[in-house]
N, C-alpha and C. Protein backbone atom coordinates (compact mmCIF):
# COMPACT_ATOMS: atom_id res chain seq x y z
N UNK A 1 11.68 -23.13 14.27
CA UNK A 1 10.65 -22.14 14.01
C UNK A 1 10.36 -21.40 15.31
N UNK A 2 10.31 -20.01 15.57
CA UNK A 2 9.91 -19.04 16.52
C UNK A 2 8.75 -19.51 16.84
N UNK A 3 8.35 -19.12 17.91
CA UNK A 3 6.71 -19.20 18.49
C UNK A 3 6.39 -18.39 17.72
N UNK A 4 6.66 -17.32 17.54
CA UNK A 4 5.91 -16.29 16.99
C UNK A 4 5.17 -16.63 15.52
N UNK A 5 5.89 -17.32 14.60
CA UNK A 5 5.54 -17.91 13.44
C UNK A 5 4.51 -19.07 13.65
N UNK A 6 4.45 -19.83 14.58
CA UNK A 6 3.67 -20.72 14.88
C UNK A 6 2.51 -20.25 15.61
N UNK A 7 2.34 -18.89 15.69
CA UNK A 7 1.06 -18.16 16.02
C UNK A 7 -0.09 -18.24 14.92
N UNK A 8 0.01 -18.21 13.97
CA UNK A 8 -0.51 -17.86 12.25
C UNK A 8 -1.41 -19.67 12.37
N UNK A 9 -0.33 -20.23 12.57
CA UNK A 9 -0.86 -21.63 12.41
C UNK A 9 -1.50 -22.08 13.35
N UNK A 10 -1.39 -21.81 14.78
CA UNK A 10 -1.61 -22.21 16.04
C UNK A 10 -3.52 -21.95 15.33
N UNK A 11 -3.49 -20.56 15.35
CA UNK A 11 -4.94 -19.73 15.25
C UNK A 11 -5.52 -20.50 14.18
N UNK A 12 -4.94 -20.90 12.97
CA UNK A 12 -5.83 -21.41 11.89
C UNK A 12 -6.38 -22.88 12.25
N UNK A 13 -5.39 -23.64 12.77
CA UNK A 13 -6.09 -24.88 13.13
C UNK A 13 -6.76 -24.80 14.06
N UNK A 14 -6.83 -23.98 15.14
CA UNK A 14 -8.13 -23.64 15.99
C UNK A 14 -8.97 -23.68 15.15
N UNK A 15 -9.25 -22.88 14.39
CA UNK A 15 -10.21 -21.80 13.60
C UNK A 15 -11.03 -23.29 13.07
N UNK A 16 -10.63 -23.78 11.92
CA UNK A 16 -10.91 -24.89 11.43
C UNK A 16 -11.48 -25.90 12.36
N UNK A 17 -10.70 -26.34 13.37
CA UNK A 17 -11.40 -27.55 14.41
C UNK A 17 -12.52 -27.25 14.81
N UNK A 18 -12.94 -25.76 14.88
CA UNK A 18 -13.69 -25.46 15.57
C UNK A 18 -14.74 -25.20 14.64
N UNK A 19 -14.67 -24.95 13.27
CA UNK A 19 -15.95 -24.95 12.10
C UNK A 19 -16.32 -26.55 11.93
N UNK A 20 -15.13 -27.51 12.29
CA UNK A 20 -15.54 -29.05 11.67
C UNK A 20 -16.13 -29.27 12.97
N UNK A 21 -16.06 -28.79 14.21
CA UNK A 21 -16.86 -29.11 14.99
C UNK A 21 -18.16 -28.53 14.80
N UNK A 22 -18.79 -27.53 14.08
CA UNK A 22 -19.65 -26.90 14.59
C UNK A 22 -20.34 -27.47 13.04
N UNK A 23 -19.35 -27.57 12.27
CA UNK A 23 -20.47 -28.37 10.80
C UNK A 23 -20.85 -29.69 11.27
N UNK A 24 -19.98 -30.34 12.36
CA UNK A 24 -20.91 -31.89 12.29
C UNK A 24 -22.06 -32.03 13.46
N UNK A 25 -21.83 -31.16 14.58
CA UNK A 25 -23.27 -31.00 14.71
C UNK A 25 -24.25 -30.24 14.01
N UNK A 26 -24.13 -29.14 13.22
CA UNK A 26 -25.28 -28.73 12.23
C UNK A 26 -25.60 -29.62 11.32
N UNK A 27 -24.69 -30.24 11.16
CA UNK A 27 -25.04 -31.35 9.62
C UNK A 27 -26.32 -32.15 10.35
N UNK A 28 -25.42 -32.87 12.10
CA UNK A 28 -26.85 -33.63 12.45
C UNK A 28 -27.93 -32.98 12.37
N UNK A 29 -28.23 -31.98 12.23
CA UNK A 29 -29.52 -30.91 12.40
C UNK A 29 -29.95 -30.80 11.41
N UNK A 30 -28.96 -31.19 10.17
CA UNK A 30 -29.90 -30.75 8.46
C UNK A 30 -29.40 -29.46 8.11
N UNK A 31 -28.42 -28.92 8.84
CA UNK A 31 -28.06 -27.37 8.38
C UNK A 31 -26.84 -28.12 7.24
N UNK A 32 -26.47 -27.64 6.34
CA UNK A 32 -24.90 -27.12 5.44
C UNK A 32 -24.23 -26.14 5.87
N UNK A 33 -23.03 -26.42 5.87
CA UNK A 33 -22.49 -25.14 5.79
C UNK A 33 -22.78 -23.50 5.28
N UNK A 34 -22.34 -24.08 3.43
CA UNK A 34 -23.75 -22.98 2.93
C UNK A 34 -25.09 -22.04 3.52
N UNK A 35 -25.80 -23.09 4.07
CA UNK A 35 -27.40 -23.11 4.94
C UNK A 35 -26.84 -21.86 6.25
N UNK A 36 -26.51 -22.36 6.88
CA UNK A 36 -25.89 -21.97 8.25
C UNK A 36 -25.20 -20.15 8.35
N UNK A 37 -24.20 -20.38 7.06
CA UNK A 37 -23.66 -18.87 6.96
C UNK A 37 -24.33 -18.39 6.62
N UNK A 38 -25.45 -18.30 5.54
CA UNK A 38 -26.62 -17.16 5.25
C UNK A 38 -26.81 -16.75 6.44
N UNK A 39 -27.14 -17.40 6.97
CA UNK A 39 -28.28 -17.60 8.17
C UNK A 39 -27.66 -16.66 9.09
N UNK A 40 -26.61 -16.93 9.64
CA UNK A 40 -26.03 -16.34 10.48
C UNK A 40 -25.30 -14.91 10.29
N UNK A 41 -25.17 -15.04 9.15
CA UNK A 41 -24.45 -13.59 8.85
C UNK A 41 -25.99 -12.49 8.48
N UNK A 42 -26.98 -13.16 8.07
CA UNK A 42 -27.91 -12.10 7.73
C UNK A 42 -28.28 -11.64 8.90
N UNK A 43 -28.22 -12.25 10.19
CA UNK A 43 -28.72 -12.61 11.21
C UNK A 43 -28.40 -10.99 11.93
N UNK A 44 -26.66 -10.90 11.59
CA UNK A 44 -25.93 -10.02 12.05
C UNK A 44 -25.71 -8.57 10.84
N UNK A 45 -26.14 -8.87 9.80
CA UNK A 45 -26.53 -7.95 8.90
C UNK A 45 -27.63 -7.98 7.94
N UNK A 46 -28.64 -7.96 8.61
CA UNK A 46 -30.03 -7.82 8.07
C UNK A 46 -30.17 -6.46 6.95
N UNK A 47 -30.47 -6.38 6.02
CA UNK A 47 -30.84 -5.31 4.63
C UNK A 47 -29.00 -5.39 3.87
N UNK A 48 -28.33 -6.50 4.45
CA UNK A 48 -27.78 -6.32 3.55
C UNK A 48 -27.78 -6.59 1.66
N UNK A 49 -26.84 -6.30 0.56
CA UNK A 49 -27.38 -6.22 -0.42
C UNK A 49 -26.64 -7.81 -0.85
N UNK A 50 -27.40 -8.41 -1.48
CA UNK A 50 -27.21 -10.08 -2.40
C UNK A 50 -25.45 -9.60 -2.51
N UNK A 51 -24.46 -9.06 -3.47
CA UNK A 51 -23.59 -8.70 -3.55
C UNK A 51 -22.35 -8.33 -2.10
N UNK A 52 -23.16 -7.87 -1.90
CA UNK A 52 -22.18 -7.75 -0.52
C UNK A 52 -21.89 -9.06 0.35
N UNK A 53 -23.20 -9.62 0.52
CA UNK A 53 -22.86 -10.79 1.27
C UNK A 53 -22.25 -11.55 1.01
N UNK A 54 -22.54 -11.87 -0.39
CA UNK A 54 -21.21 -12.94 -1.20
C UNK A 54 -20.14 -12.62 -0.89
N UNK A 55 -19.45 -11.38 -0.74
CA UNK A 55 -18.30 -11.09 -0.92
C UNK A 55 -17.93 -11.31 0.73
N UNK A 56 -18.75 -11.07 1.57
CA UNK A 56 -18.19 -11.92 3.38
C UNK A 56 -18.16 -13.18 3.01
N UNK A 57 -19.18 -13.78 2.48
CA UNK A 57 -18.83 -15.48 2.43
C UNK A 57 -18.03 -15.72 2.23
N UNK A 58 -17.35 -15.00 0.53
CA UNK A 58 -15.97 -15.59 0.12
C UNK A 58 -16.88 -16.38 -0.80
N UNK A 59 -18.09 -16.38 -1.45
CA UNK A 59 -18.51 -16.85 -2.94
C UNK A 59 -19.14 -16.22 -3.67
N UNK A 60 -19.12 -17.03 -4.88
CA UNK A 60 -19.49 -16.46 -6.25
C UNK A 60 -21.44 -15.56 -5.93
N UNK A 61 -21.15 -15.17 -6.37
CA UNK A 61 -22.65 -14.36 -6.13
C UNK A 61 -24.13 -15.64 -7.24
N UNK A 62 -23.72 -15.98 -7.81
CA UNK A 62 -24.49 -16.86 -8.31
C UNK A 62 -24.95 -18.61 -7.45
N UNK A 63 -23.33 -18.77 -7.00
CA UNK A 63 -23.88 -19.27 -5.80
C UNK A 63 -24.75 -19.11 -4.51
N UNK A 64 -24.71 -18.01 -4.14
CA UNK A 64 -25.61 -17.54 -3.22
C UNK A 64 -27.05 -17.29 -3.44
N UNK A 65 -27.33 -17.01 -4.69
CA UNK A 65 -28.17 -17.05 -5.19
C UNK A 65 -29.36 -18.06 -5.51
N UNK A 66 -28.62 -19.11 -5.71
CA UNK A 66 -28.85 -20.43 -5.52
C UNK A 66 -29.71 -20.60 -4.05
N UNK A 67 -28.64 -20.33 -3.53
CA UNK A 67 -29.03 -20.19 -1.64
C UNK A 67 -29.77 -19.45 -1.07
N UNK A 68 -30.05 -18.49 -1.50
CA UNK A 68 -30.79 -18.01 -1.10
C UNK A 68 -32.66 -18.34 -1.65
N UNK A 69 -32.28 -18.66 -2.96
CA UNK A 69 -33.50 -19.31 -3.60
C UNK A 69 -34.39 -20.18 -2.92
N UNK A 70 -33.57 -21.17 -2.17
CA UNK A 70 -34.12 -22.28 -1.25
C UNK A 70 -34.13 -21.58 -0.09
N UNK A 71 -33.63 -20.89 0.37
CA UNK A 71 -33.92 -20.48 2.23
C UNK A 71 -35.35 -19.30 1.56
N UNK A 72 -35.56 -18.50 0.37
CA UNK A 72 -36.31 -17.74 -0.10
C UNK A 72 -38.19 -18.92 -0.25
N UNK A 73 -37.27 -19.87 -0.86
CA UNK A 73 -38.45 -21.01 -1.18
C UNK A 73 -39.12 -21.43 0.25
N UNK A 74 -38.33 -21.74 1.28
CA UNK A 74 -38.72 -22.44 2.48
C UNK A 74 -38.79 -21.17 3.58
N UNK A 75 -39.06 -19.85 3.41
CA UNK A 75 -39.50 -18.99 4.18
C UNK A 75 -39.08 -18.28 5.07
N UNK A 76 -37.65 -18.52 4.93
CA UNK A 76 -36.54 -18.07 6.05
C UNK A 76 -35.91 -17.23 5.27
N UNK A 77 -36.16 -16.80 4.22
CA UNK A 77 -35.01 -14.79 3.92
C UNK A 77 -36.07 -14.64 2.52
N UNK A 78 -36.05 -13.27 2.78
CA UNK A 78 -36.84 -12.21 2.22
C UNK A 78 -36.00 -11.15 1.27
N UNK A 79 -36.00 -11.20 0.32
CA UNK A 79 -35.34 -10.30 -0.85
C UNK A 79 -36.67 -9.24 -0.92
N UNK A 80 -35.87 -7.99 -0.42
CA UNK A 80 -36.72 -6.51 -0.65
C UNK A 80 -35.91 -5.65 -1.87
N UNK A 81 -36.32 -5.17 -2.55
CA UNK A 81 -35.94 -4.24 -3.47
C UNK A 81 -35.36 -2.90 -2.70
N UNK A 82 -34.16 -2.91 -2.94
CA UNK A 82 -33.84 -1.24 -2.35
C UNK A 82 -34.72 -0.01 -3.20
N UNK A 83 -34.86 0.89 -2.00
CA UNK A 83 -35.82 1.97 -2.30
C UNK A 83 -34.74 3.00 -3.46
N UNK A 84 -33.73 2.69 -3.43
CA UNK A 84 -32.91 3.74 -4.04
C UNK A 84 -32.88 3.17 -5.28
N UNK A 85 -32.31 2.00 -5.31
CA UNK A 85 -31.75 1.21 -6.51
C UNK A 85 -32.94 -0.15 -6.90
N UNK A 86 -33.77 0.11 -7.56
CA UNK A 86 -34.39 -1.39 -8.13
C UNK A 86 -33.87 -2.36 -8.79
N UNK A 87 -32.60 -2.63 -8.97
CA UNK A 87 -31.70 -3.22 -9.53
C UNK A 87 -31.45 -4.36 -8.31
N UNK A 88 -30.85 -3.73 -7.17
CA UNK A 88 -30.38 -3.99 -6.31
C UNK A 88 -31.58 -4.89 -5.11
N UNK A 89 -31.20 -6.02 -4.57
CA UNK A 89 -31.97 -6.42 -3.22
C UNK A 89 -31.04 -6.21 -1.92
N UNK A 90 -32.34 -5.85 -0.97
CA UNK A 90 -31.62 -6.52 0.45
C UNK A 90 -32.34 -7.52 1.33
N UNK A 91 -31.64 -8.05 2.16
CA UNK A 91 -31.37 -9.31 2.28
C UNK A 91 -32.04 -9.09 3.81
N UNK A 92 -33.45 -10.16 4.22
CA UNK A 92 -33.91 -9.92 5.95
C UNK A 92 -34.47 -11.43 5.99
N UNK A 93 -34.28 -11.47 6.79
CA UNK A 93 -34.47 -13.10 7.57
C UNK A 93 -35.74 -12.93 8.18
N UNK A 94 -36.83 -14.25 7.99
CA UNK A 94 -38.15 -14.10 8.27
C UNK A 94 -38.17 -14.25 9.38
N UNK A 95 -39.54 -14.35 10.24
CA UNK A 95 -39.65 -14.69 11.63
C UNK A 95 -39.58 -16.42 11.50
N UNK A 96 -39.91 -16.79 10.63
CA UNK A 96 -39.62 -18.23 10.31
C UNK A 96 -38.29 -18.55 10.57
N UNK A 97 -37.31 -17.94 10.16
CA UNK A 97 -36.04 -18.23 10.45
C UNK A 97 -35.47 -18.15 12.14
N UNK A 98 -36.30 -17.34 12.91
CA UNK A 98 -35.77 -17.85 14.35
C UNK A 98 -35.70 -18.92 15.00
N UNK A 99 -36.27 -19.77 14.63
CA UNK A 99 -35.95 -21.47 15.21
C UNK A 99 -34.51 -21.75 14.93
N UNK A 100 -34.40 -21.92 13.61
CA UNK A 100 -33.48 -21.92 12.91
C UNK A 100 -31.98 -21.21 13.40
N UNK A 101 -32.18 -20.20 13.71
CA UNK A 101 -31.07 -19.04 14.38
C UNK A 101 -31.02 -19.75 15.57
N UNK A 102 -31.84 -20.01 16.46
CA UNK A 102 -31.77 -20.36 18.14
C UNK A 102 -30.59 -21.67 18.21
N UNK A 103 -31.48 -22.50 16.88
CA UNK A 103 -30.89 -23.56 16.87
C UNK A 103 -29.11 -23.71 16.59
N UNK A 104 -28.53 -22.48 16.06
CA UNK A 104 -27.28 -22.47 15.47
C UNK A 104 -27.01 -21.65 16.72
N UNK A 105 -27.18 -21.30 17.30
CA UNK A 105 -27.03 -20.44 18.97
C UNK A 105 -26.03 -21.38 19.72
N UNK A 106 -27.29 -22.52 20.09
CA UNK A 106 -27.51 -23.52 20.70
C UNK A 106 -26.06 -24.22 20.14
N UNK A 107 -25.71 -24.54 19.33
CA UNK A 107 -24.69 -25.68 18.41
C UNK A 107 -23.48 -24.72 18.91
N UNK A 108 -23.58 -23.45 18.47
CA UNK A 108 -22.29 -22.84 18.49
C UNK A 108 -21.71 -22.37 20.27
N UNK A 109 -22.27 -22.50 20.88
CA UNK A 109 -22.22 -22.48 22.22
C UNK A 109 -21.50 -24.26 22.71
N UNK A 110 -22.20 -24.78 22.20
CA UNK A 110 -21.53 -26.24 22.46
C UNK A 110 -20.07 -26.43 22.12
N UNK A 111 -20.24 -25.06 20.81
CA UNK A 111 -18.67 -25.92 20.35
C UNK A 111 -17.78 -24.97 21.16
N UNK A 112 -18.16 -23.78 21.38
CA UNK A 112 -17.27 -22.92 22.13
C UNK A 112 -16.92 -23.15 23.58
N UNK A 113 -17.95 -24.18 24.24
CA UNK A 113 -17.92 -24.77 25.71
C UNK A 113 -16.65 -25.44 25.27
N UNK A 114 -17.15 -26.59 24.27
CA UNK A 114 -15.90 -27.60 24.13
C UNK A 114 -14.24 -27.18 24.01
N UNK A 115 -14.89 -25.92 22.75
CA UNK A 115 -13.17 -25.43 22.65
C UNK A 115 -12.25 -24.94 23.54
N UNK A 116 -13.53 -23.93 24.85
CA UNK A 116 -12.68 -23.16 25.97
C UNK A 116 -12.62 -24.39 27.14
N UNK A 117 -13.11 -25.70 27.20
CA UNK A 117 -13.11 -26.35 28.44
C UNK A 117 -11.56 -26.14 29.26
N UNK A 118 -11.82 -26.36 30.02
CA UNK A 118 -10.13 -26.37 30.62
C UNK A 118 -9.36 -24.59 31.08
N UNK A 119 -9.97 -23.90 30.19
CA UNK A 119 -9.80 -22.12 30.49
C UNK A 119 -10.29 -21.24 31.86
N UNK A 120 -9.79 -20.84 32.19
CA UNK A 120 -10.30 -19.65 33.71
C UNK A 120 -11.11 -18.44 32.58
N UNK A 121 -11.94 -17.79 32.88
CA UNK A 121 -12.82 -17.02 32.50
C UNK A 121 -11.68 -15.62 32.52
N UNK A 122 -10.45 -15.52 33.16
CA UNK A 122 -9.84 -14.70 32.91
C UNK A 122 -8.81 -15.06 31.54
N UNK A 123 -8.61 -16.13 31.51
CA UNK A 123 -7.72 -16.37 30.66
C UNK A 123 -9.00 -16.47 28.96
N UNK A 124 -9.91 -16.76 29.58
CA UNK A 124 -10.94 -16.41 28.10
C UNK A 124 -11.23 -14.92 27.50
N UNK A 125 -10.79 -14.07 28.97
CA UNK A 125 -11.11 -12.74 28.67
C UNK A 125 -9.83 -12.06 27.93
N UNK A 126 -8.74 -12.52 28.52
CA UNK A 126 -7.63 -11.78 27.85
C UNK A 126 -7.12 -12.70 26.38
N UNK A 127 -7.54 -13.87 26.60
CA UNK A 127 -7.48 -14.30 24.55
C UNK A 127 -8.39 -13.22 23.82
N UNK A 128 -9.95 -12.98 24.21
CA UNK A 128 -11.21 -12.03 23.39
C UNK A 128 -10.26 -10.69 23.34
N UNK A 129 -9.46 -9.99 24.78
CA UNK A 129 -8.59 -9.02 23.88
C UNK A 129 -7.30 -9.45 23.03
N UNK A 130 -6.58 -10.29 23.11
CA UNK A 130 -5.91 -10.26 22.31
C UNK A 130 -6.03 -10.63 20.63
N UNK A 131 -7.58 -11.36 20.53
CA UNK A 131 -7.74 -11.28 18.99
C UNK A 131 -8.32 -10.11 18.68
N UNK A 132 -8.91 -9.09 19.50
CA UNK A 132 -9.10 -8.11 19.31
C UNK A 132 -8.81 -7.11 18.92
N UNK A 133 -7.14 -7.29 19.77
CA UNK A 133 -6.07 -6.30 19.05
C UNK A 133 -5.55 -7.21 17.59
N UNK A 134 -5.43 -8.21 17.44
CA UNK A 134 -5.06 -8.48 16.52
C UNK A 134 -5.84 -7.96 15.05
N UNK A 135 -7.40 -8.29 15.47
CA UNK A 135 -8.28 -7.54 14.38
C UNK A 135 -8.22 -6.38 13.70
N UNK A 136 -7.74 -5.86 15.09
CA UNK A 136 -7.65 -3.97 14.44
C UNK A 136 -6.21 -3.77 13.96
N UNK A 137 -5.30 -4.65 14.64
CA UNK A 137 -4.13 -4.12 13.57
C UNK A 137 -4.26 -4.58 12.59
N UNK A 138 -4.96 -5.77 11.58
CA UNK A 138 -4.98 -6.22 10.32
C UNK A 138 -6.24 -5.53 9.76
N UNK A 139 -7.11 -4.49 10.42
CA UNK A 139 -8.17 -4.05 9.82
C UNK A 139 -7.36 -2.67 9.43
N UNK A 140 -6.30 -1.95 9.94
CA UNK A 140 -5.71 -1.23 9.28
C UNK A 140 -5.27 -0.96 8.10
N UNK A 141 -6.03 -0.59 7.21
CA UNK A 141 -6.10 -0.15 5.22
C UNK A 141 -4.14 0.33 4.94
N UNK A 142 -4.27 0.76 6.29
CA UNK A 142 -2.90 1.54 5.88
C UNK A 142 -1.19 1.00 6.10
N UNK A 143 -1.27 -0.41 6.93
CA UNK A 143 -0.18 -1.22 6.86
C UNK A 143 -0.15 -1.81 5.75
């Protein structure tokens, strides 16, 4: 097998070691997985709509729903009615939820210490461009 083919895989089992690292310290914390991605993705897209977000997660919209019910119940995300569409919600994370956020800060920094230990800050800089370029050539609609 080429290196080059063993790139695809190299990146995915990173990818993975590095979520099972970062779910078993959130788990010690009481976060889920589930729990955690709301959290973090609203974090980074605040008014987004119930529908959309499912579709970054990668679940069923009824699941999320679910999820959001309980982070809705316990005071950490806020369903607003869009002004355009009353059909439609968007999605904002309370001030209650900043503990919560700091705390997944905090975890995900640990795991990223752990993952880069051993790296020169140059060699961390030129991996951040090279998945970079990788992003934008697979964000290309048109390959």
């Amino acid at each position: 097998m080429s290196s080059d083919a063993t790139v695809g895989f190299g990146l995915h089992d990173v990818a993975r070691m590095m979520r099972r690292d970062f779910d078993s310290r959130a788990r010690e914390q009481g976060l889920t997985r589930a729990r955690w991605q709301v959290l973090w993705y609203l974090a980074r897209s605040e008014g987004i709509y119930q529908a959309a977000l499912a579709e970054l997660l990668g679940v069923a919209p009824i699941s999320l729903t679910r999820q959001l019910d309980r982070l809705e119940e316990e005071g950490l995300v806020e369903r607003r009615a869009d002004p355009q569409d009353r059909r439609r919600y968007r999605l904002y994370l309370t001030t209650q939820a900043q503990p919560a956020l700091d705390n997944l800060r905090q975890l995900a920094a640990q795991t990223r210490e752990r993952a880069l230990a051993g790296l020169g800050e140059g060699d961390i800089e030129a991996l951040q461009r090279m998945l970079n370029v990788m992003r934008a050539n697979l964000c290309d609609k048109a390959g």
